[in-house]
N, C-alpha and C. Protein backbone atom coordinates (compact mmCIF):
# COMPACT_ATOMS: atom_id res chain seq x y z
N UNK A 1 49.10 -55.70 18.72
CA UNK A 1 48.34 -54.91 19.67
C UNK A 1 48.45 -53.42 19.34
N UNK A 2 49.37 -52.91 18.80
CA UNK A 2 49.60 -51.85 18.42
C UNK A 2 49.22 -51.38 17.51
N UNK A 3 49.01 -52.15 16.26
CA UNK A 3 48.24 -52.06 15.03
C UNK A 3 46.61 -51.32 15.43
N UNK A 4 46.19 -52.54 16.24
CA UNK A 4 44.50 -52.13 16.73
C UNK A 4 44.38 -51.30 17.65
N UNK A 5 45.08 -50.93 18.68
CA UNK A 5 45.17 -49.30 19.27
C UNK A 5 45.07 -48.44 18.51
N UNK A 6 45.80 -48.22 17.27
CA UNK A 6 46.35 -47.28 16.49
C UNK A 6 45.01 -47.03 15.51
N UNK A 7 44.42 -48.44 14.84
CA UNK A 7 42.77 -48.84 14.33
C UNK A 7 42.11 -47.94 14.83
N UNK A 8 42.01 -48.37 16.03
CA UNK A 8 41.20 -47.70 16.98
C UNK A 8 41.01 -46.07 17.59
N UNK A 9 42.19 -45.34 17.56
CA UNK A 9 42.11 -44.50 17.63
C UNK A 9 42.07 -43.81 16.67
N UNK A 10 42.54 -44.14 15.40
CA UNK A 10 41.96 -44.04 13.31
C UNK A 10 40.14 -43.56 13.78
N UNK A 11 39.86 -44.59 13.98
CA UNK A 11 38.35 -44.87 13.92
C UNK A 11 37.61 -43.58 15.20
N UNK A 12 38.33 -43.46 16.02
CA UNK A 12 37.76 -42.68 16.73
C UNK A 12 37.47 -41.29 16.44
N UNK A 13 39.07 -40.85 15.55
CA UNK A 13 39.14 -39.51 15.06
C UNK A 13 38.09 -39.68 14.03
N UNK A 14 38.37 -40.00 13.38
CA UNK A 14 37.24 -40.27 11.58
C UNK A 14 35.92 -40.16 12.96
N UNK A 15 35.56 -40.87 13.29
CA UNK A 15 33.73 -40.53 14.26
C UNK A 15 34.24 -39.40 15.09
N UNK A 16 34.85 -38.80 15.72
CA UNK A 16 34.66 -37.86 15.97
C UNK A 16 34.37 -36.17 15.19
N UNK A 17 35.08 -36.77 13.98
CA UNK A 17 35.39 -35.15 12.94
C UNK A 17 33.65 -35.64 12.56
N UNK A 18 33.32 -36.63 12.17
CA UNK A 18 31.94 -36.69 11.23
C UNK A 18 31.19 -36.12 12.16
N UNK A 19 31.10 -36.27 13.15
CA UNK A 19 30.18 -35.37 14.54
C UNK A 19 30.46 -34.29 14.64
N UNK A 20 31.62 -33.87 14.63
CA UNK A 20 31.93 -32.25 14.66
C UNK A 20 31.27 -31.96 13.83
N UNK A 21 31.72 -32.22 12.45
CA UNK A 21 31.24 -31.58 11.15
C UNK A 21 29.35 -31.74 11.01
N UNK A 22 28.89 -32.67 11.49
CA UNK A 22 27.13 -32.68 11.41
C UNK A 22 27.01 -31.60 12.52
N UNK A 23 27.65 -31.36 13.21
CA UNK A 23 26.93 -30.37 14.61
C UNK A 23 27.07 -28.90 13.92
N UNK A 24 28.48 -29.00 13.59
CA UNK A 24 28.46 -28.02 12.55
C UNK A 24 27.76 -27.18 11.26
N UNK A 25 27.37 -28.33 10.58
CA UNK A 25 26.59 -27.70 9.84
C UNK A 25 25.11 -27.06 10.26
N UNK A 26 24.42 -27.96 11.53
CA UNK A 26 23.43 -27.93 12.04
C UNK A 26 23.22 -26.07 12.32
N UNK A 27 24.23 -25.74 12.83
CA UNK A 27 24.53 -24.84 13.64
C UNK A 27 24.61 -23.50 12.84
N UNK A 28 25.24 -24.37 11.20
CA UNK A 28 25.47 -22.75 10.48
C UNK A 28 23.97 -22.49 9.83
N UNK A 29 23.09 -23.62 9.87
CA UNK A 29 22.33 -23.71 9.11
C UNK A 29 20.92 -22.93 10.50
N UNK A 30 20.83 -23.04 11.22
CA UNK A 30 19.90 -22.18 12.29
C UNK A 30 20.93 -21.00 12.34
N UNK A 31 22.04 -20.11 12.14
CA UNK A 31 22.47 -19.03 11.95
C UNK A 31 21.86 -18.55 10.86
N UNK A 32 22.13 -19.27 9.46
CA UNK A 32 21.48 -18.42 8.48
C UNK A 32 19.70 -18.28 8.68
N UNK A 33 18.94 -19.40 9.25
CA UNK A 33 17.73 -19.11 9.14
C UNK A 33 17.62 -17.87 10.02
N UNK A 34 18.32 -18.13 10.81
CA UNK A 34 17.68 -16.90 12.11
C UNK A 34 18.50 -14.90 11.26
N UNK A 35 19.65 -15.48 11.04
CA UNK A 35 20.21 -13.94 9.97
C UNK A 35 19.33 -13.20 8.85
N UNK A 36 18.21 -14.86 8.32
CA UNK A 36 17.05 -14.56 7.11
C UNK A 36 16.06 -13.77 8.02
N UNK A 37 15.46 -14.33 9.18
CA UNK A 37 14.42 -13.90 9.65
C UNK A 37 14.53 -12.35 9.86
N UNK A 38 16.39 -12.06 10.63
CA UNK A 38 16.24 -11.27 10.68
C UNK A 38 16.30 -9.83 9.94
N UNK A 39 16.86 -10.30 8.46
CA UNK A 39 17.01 -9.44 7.78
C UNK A 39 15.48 -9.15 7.05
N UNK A 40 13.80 -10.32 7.27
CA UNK A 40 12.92 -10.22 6.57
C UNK A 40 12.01 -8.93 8.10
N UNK A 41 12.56 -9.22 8.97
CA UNK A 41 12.07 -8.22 10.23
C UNK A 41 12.31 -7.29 10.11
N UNK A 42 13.64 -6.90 9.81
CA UNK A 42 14.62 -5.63 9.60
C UNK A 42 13.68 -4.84 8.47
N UNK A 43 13.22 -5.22 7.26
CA UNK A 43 12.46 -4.64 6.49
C UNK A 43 11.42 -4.61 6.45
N UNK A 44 10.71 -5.13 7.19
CA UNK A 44 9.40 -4.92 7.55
C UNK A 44 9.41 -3.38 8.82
N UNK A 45 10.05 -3.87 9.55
CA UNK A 45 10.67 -2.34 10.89
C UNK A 45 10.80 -1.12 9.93
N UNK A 46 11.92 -1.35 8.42
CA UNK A 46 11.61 -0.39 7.87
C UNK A 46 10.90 0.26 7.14
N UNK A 47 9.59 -0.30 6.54
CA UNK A 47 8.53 0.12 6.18
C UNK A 47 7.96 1.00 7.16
N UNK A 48 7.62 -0.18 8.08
CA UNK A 48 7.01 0.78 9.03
C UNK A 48 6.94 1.46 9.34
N UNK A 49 8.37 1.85 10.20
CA UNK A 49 9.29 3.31 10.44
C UNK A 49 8.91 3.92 9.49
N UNK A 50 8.90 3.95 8.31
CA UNK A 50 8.53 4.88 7.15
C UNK A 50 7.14 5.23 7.40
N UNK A 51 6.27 4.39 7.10
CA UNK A 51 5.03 4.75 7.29
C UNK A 51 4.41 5.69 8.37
N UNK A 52 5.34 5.57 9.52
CA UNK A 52 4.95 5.84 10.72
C UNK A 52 5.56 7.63 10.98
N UNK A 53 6.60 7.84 10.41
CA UNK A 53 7.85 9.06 10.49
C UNK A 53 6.93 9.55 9.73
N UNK A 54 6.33 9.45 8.07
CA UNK A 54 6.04 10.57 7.15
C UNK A 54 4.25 10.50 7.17
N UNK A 55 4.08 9.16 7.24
CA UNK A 55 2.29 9.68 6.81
C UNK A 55 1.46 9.18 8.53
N UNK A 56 1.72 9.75 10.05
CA UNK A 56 1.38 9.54 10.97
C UNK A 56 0.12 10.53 11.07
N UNK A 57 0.43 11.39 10.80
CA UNK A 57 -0.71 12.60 10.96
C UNK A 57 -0.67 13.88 9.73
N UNK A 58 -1.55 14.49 9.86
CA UNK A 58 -1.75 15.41 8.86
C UNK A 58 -0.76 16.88 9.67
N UNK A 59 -0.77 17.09 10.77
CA UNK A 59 0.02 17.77 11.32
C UNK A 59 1.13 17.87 11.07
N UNK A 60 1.78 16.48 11.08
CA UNK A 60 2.98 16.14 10.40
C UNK A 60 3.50 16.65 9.23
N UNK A 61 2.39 16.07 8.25
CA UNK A 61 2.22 16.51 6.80
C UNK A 61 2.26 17.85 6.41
N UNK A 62 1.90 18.57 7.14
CA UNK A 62 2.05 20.11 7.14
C UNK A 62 3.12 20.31 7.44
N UNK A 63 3.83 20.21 8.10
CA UNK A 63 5.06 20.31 8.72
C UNK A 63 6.56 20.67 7.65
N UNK A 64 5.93 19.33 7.32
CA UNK A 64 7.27 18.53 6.14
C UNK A 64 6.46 20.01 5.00
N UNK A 65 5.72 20.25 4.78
CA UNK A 65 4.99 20.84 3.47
C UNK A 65 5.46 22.32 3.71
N UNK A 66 5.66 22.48 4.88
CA UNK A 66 6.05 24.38 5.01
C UNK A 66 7.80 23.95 5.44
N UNK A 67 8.09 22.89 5.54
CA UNK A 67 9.35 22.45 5.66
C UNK A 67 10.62 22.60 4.41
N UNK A 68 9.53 21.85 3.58
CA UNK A 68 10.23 21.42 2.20
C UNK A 68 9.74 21.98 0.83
N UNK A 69 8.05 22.16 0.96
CA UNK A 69 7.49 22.26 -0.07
C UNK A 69 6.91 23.92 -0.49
N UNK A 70 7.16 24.26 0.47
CA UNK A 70 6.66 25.97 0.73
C UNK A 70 5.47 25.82 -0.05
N UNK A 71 5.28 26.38 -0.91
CA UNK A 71 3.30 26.38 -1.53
C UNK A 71 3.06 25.81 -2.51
N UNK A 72 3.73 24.76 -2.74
CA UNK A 72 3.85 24.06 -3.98
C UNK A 72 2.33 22.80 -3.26
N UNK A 73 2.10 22.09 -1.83
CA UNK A 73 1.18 21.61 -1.85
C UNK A 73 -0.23 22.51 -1.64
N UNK A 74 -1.45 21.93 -1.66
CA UNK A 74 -2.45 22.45 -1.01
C UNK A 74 -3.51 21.63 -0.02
N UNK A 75 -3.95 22.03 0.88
CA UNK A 75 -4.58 21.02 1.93
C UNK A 75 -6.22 21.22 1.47
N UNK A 76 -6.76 19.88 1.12
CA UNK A 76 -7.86 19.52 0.78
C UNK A 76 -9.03 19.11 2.53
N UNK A 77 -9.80 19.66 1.62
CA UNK A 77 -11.36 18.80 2.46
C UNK A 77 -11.58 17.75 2.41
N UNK A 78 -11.68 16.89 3.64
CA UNK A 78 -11.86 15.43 2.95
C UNK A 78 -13.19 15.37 2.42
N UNK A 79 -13.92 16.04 2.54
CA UNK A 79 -15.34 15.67 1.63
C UNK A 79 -15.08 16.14 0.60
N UNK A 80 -14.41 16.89 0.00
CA UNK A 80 -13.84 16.80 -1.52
C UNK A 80 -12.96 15.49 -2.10
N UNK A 81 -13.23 14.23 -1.64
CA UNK A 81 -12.41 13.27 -2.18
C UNK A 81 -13.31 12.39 -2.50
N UNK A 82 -13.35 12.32 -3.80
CA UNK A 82 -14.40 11.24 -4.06
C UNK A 82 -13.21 10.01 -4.84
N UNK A 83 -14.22 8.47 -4.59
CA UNK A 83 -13.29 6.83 -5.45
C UNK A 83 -14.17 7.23 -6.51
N UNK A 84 -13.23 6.62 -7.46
CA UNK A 84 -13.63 6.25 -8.88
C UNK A 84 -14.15 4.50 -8.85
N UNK A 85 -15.14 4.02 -8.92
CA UNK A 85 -15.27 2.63 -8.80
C UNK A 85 -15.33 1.90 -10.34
N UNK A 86 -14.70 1.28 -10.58
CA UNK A 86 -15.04 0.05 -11.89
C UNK A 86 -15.47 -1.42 -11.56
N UNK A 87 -16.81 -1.08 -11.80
CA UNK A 87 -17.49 -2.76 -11.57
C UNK A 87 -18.42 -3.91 -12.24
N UNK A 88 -18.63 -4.36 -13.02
CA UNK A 88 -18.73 -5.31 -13.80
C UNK A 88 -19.59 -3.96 -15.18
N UNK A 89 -18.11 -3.31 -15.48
CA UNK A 89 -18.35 -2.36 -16.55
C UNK A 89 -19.15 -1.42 -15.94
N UNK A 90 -19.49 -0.88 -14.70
CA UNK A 90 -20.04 0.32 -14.27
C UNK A 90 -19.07 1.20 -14.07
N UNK A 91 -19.27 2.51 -14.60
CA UNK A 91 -18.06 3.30 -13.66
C UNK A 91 -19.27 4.27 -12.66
N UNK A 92 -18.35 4.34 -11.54
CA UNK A 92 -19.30 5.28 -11.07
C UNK A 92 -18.25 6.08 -9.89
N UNK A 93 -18.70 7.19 -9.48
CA UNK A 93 -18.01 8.17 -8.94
C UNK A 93 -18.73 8.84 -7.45
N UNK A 94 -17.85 7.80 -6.17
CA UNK A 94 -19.02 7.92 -4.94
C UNK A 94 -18.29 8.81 -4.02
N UNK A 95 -19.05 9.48 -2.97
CA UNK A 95 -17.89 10.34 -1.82
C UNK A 95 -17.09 9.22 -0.99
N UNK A 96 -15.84 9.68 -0.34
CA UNK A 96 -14.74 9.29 0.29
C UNK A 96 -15.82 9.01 1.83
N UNK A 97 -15.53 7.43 2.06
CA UNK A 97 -16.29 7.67 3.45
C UNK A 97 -15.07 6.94 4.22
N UNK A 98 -14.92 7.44 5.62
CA UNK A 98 -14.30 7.26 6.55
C UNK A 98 -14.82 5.90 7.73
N UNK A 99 -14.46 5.13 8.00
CA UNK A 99 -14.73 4.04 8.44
C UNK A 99 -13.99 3.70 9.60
N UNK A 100 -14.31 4.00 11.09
CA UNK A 100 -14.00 3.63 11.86
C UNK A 100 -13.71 1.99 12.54
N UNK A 101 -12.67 1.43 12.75
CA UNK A 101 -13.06 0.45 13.52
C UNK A 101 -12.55 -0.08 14.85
C-alpha cells in the first residue's frame, strides 16, 4: 500500500511539473510577443516623434536654421520647385503642385 501511495504521488508531481512547465512556457512566449510588439511601436513612436519635432512646419524650420545654421540655408518659393519625371524614356521637367486632401 505504500509502494502505490508513494506511485502515486511520483505520478502526481511528474503531472504536475509538466503543467507548470507548459503554462510556463505559454506565458514566456505572449511576454516576448507582446516585448516584440512593443519594441516594433516604440520605433515607429520614434520616427514619428522625429518627423513631427523637425519637419512640422516651415516656422519651425526657420527656427532650427537661425538656431544652428545662421546663413548657411536659404528659404525658397515653392513655385520655384519643379519634379524631374522619368517615364517610359521621357524625361520631362513639370512645376511642384500642391495637393490638398
Amino acid at each position: 500500500m505504500k509502494k502505490f501511495a508513494l506511485a502515486i504521488a511520483i505520478f502526481f508531481l511528474v503531472l504536475s511539473t509538466a503543467i507548470i512547465k507548459n503554462t510556463t512556457k505559454q506565458i514566456e512566449d505572449e511576454i516576448f510577443t507582446a516585448k516584440e510588439n512593443i519594441r516594433i511601436l516604440k520605433t515607429e513612436f520614434e520616427n514619428v516623434s522625429l518627423e513631427y519635432d523637425y519637419l512640422s512646419s516651415s516656422e519651425r524650420l526657420l527656427e532650427y536654421q537661425s538656431q544652428y545654421f545662421e546663413d548657411e540655408l536659404i528659404q525658397k518659393n515653392i513655385n520655384d520647385i519643379s519634379v524631374y519625371n522619368i517615364s517610359n524614356d521621357v524625361n520631362k521637367i513639370q512645376n511642384f503642385k500642391i495637393i490638398k486632401e
